[in-house]
C-alpha atoms as a PDB file:
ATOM      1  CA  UNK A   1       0.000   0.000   0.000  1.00  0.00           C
ATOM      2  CA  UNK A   2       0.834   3.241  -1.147  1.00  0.00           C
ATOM      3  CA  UNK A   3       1.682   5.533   1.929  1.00  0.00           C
ATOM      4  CA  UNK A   4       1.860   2.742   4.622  1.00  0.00           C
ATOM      5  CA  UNK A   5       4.869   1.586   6.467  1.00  0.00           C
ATOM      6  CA  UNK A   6       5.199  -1.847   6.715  1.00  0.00           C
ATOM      7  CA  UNK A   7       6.558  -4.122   9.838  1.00  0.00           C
ATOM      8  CA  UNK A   8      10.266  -5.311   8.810  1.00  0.00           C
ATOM      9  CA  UNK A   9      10.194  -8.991   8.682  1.00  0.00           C
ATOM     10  CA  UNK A  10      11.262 -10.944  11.936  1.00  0.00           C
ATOM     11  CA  UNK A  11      14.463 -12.472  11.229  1.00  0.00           C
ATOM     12  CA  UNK A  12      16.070 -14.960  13.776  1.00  0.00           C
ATOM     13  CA  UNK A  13      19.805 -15.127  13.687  1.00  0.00           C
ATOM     14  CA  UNK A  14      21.258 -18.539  12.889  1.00  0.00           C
ATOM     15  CA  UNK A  15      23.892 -20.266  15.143  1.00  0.00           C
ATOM     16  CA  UNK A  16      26.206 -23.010  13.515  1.00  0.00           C
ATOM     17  CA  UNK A  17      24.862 -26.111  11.668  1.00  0.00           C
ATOM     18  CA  UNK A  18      21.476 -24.922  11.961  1.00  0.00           C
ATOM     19  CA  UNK A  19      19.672 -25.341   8.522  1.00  0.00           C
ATOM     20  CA  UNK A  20      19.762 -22.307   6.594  1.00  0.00           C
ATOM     21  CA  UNK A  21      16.220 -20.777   5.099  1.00  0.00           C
ATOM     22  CA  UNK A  22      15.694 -19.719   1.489  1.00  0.00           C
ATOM     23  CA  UNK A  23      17.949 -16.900   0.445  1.00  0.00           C
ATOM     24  CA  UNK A  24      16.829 -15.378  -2.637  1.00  0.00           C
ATOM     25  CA  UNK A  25      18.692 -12.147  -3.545  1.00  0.00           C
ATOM     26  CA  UNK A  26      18.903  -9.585  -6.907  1.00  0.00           C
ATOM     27  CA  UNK A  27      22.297  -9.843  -8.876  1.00  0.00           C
ATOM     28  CA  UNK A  28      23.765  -7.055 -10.957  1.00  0.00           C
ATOM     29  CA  UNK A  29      20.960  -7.618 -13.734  1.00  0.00           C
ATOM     30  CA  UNK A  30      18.305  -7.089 -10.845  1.00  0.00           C
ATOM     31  CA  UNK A  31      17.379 -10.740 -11.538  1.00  0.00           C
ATOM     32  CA  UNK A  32      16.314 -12.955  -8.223  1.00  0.00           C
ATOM     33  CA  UNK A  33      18.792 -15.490  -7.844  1.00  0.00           C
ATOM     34  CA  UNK A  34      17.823 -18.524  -5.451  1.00  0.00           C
ATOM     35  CA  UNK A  35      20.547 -20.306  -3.690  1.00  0.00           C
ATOM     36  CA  UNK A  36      18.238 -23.158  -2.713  1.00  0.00           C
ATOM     37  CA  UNK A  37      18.077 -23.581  -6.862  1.00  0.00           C
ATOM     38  CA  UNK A  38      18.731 -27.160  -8.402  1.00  0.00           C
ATOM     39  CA  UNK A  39      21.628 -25.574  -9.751  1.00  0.00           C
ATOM     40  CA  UNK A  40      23.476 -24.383  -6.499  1.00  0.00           C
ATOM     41  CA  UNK A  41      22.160 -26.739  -4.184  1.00  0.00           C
ATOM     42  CA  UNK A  42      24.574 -29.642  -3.130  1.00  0.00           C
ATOM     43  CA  UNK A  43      27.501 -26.981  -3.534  1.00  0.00           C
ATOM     44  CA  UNK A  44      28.999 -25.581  -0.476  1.00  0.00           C
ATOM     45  CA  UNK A  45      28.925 -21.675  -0.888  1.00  0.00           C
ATOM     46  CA  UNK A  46      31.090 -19.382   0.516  1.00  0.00           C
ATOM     47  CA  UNK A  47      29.536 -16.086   0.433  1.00  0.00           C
ATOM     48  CA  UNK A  48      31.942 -12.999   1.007  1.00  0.00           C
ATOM     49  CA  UNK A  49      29.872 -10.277   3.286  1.00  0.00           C
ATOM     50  CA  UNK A  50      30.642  -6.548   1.899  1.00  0.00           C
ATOM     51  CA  UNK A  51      29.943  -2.719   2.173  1.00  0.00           C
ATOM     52  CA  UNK A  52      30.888  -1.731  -1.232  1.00  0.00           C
ATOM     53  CA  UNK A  53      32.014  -4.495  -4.036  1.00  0.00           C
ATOM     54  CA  UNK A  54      35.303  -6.005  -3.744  1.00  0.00           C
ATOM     55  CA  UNK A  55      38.924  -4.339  -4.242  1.00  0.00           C
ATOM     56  CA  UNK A  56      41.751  -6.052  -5.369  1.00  0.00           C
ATOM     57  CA  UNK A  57      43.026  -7.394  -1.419  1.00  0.00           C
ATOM     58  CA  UNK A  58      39.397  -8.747  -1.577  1.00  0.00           C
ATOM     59  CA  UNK A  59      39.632 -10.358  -4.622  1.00  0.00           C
ATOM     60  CA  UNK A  60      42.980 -11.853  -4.112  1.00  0.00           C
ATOM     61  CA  UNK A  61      41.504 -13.289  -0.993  1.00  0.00           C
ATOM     62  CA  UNK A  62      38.520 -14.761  -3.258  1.00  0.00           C
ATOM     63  CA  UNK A  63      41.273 -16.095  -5.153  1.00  0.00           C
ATOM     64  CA  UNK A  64      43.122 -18.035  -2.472  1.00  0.00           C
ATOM     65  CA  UNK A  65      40.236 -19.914  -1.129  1.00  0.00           C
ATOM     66  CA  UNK A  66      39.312 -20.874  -4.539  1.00  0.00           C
ATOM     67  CA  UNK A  67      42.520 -22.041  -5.523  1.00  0.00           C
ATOM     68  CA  UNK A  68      42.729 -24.197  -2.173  1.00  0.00           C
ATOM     69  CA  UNK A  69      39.233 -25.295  -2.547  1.00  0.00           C
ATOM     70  CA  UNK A  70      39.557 -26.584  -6.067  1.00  0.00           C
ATOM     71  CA  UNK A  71      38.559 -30.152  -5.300  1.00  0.00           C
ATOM     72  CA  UNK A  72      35.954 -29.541  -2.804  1.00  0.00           C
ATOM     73  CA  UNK A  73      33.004 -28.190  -4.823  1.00  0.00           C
ATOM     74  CA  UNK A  74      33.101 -24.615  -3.682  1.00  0.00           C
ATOM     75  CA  UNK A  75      30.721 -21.654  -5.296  1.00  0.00           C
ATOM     76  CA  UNK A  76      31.129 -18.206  -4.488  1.00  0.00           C
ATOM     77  CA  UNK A  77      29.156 -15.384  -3.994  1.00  0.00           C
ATOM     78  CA  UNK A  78      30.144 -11.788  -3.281  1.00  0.00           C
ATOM     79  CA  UNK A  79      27.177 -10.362  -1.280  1.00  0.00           C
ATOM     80  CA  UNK A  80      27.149  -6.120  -0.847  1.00  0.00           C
ATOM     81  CA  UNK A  81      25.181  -4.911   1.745  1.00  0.00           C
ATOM     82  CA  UNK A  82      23.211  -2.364   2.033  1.00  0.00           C
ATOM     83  CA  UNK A  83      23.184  -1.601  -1.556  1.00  0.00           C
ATOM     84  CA  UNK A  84      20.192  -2.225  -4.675  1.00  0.00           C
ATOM     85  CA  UNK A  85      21.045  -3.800  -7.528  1.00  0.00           C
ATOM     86  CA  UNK A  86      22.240  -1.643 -10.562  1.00  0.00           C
ATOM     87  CA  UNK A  87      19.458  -3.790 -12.359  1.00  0.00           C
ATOM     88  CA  UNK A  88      21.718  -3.426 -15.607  1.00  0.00           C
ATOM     89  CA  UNK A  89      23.936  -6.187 -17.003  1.00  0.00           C
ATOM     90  CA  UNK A  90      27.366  -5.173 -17.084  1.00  0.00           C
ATOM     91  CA  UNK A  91      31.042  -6.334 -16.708  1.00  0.00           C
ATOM     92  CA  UNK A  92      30.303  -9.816 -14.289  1.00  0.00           C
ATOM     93  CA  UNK A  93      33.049 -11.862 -12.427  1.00  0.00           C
ATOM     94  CA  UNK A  94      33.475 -15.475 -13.633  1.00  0.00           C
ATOM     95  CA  UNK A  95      34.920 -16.359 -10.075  1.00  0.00           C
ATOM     96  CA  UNK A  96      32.077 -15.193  -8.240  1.00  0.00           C
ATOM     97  CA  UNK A  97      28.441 -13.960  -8.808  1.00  0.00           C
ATOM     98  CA  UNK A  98      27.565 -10.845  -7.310  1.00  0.00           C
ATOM     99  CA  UNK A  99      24.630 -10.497  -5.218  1.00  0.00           C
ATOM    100  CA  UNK A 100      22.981  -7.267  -3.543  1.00  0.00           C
ATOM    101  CA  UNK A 101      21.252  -7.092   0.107  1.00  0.00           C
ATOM    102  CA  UNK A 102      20.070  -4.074   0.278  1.00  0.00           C
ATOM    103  CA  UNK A 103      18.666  -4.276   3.681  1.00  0.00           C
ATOM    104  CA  UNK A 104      21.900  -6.036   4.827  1.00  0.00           C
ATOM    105  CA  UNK A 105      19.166  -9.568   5.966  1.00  0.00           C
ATOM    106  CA  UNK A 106      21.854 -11.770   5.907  1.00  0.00           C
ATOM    107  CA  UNK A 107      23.708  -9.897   8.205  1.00  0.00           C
ATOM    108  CA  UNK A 108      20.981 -10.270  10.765  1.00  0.00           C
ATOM    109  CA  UNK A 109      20.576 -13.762  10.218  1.00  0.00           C
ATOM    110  CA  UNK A 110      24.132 -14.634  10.386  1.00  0.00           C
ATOM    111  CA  UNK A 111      24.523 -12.153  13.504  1.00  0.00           C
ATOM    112  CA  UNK A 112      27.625 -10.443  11.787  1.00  0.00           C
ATOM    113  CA  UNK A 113      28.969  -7.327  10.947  1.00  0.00           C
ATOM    114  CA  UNK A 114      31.065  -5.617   8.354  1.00  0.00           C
ATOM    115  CA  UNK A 115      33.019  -8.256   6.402  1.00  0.00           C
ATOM    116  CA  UNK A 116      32.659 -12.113   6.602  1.00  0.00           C
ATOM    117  CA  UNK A 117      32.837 -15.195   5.005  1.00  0.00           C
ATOM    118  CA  UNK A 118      29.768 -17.174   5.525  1.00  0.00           C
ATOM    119  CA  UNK A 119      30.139 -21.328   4.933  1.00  0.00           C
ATOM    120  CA  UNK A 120      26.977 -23.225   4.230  1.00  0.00           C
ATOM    121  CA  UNK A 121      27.713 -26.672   3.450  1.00  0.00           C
ATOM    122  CA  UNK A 122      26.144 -29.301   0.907  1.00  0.00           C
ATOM    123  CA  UNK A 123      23.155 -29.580   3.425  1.00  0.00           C
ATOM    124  CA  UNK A 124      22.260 -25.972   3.356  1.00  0.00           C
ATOM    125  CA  UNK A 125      23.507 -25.559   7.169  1.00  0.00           C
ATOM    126  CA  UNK A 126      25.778 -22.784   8.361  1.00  0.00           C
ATOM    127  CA  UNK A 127      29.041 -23.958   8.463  1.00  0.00           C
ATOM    128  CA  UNK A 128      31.155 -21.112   9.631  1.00  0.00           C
ATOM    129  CA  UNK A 129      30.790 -17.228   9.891  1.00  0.00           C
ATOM    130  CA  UNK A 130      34.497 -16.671   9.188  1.00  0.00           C
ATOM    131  CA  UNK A 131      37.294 -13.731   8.708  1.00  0.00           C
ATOM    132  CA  UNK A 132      38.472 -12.549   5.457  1.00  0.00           C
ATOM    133  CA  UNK A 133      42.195 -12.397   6.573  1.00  0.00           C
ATOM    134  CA  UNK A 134      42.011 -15.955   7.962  1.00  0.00           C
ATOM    135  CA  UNK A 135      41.826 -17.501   4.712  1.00  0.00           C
ATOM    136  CA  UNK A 136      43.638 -21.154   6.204  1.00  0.00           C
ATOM    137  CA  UNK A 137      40.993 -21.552   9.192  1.00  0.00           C
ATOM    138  CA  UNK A 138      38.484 -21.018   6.004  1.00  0.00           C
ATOM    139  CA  UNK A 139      40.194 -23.302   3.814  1.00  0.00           C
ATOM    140  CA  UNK A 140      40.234 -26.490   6.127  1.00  0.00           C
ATOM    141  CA  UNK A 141      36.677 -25.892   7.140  1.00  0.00           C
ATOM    142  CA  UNK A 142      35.905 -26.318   3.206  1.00  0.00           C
ATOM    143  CA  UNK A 143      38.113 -29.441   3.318  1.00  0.00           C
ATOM    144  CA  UNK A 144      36.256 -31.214   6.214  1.00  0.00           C
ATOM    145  CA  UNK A 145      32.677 -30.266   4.643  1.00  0.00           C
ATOM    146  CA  UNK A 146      34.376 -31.549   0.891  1.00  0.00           C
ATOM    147  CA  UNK A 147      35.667 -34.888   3.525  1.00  0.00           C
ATOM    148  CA  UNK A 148      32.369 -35.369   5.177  1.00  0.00           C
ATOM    149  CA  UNK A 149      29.983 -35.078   2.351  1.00  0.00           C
ATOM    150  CA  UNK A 150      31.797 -37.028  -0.616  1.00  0.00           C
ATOM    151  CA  UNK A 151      29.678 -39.170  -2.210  1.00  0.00           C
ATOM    152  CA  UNK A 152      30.445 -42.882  -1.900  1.00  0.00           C
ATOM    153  CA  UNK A 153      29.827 -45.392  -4.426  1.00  0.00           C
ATOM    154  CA  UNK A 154      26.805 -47.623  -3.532  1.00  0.00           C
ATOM    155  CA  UNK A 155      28.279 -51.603  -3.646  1.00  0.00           C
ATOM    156  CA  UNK A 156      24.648 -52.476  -4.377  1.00  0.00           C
ATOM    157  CA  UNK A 157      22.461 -51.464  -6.302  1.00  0.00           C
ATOM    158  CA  UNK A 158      18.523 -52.236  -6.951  1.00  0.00           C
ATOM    159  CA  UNK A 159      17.597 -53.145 -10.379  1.00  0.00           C
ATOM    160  CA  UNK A 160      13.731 -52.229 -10.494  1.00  0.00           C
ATOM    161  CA  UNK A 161      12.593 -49.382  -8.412  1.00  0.00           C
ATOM    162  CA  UNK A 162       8.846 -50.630  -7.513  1.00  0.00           C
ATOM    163  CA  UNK A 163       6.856 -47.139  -6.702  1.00  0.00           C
ATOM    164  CA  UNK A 164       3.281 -47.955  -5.771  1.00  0.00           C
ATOM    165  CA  UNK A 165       0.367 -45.558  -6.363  1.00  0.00           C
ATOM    166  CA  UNK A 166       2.345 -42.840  -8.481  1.00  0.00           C
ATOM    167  CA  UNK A 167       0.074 -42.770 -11.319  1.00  0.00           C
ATOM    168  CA  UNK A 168      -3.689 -42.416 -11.287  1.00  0.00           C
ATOM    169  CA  UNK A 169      -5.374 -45.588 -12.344  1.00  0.00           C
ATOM    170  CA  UNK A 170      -7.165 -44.135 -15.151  1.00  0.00           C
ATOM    171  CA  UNK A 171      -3.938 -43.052 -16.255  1.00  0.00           C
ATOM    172  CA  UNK A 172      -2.372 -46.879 -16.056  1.00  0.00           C
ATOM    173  CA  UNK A 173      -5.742 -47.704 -17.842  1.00  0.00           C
ATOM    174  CA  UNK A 174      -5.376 -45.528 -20.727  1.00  0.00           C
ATOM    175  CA  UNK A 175      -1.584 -46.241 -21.075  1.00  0.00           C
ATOM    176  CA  UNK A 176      -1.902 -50.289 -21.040  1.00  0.00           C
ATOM    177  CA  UNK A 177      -4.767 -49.599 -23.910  1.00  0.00           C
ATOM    178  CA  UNK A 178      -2.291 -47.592 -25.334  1.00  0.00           C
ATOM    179  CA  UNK A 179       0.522 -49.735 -25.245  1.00  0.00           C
ATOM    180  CA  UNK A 180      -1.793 -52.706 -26.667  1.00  0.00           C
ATOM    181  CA  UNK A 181      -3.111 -50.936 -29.601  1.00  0.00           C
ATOM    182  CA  UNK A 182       0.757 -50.163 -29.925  1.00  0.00           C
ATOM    183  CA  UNK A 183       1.602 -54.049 -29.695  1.00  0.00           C
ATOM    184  CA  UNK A 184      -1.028 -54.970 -31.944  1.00  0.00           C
ATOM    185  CA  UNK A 185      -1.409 -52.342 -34.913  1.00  0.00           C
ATOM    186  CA  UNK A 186       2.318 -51.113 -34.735  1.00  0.00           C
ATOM    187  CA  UNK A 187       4.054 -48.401 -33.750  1.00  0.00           C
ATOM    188  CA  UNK A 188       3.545 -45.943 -36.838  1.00  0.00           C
ATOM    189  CA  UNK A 189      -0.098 -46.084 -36.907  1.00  0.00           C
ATOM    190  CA  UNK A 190      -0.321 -45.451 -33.468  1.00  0.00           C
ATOM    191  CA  UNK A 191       1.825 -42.303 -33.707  1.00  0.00           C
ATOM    192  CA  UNK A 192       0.279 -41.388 -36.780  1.00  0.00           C
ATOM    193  CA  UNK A 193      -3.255 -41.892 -34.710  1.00  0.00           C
ATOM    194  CA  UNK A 194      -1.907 -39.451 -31.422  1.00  0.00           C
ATOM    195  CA  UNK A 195      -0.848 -36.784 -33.673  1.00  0.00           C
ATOM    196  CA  UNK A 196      -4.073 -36.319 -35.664  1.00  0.00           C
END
C-alpha cells in the first residue's frame, strides 16, 4: 500500500549447523537469484559479506580460497550490503556472482557485521561465519565439509525401483490400452493416430 509503512520482517539469527532458510537475492541484472536452486544446491557456498564491491586485497583473498578449494566443490558469492542492484547487465566476475542485500538480511541472520565469510555446506547448514584475513581456518573448514559429504559409491544397487500408487489408475488404464493398440497395430499407426 501506497503511503503505509510496513513491519520489517522478523528475522532470527542462525547459530552453527542450523539449517539455513531460502535466500533469494537480486544480482547485478536485478534478476532474483535462489541459492536453494537445483543448480546451487549440493555446492557448499562461501559467500563474502561486503559494504561496497570487492577491491583487489578482496579479490585476491577470493582467489586463495578458490585455488585451495579446487577439489571440494566450492561456489562463491560476493554479497554487498546495504546496496540495490544496478538492475543493468554489465562487466560480471566469472569467479564469483555478485549479489545485492540491500537491507543487509543476511547480516541479521548470520549475527555479523562488516566483512565475513559465511560457509553453508552441501546440506544448506551454516558452516562457519568466518574472517576474510584468515583464509587457512576457512580453507580447512571447506576441506572437512568436501571430507564429510563425498559421495560414496553404492556396492549395491537395486535393479527395479517398484513405486506404488504414483500414477492415477485411469492413467495406467489408458496407457496399457495404449501400449496394446501399440503391440497390436504397430508403432507408426499409433503415432500417426496421437498426432491427428
Amino acid at each position: 500500500m501506497t503511503g503505509s509503512s510496513q513491519k520489517a520482517p522478523n528475522i532470527r539469527t542462525l547459530d552453527l549447523g542450523d539449517f539455513v532458510p531460502k535466500i533469494v537475492l537480486p544480482n547485478t541484472a536485478g534478476e532474483g537469484v535462489d541459492l536453494t536452486s537445483q543448480l546451487i544446491a549440493g555446492n557448499t557456498l562461501a559467500l563474502w559479506l561486503f559494504d561496497e564491491k570487492p577491491g583487489k586485497a578482496d579479490w585476491q583473498r577470493i582467489d586463495e580460497l578458490r585455488d585451495a578449494t579446487v577439489d571440494a566443490e566450492l561456489l562463491h558469492f560476493t554479497i554487498i550490503g546495504g546496496k540495490k542492484s544496478p538492475k543493468k547487465s554489465g562487466k560480471t566476475s566469472t569467479k564469483a556472482t555478485e549479489l545485492y542485500d540491500a537491507e543487509n538480511n543476511l547480516r541479521k541472520m548470520f549475527g555479523c557485521n562488516g566483512s565475513n565469510v559465511i560457509l553453508i555446506d552441501p546440506n544448506h547448514r551454516l558452516s562457519t561465519i568466518g574472517s576474510m584475513q584468515d583464509i587457512d581456518s576457512l580453507v580447512a573448514t571447506c576441506n572437512a565439509i568436501a571430507t564429510q559429504t563425498s559421495p560414496t559409491p553404492a556396492s549395491y544397487q537395486a535393479p527395479v525401483l517398484v513405486m506404488k500408487d504414483v500414477l492415477e489408475p485411469e492413467l495406467c488404464a489408458d496407457f496399457t490400452q495404449l501400449l496394446g493398440s501399440w503391440r497390436k497395430e504397430g508403432r507408426w499407426r499409433i503415432t500417426r493416430r496421437c498426432w491427428q
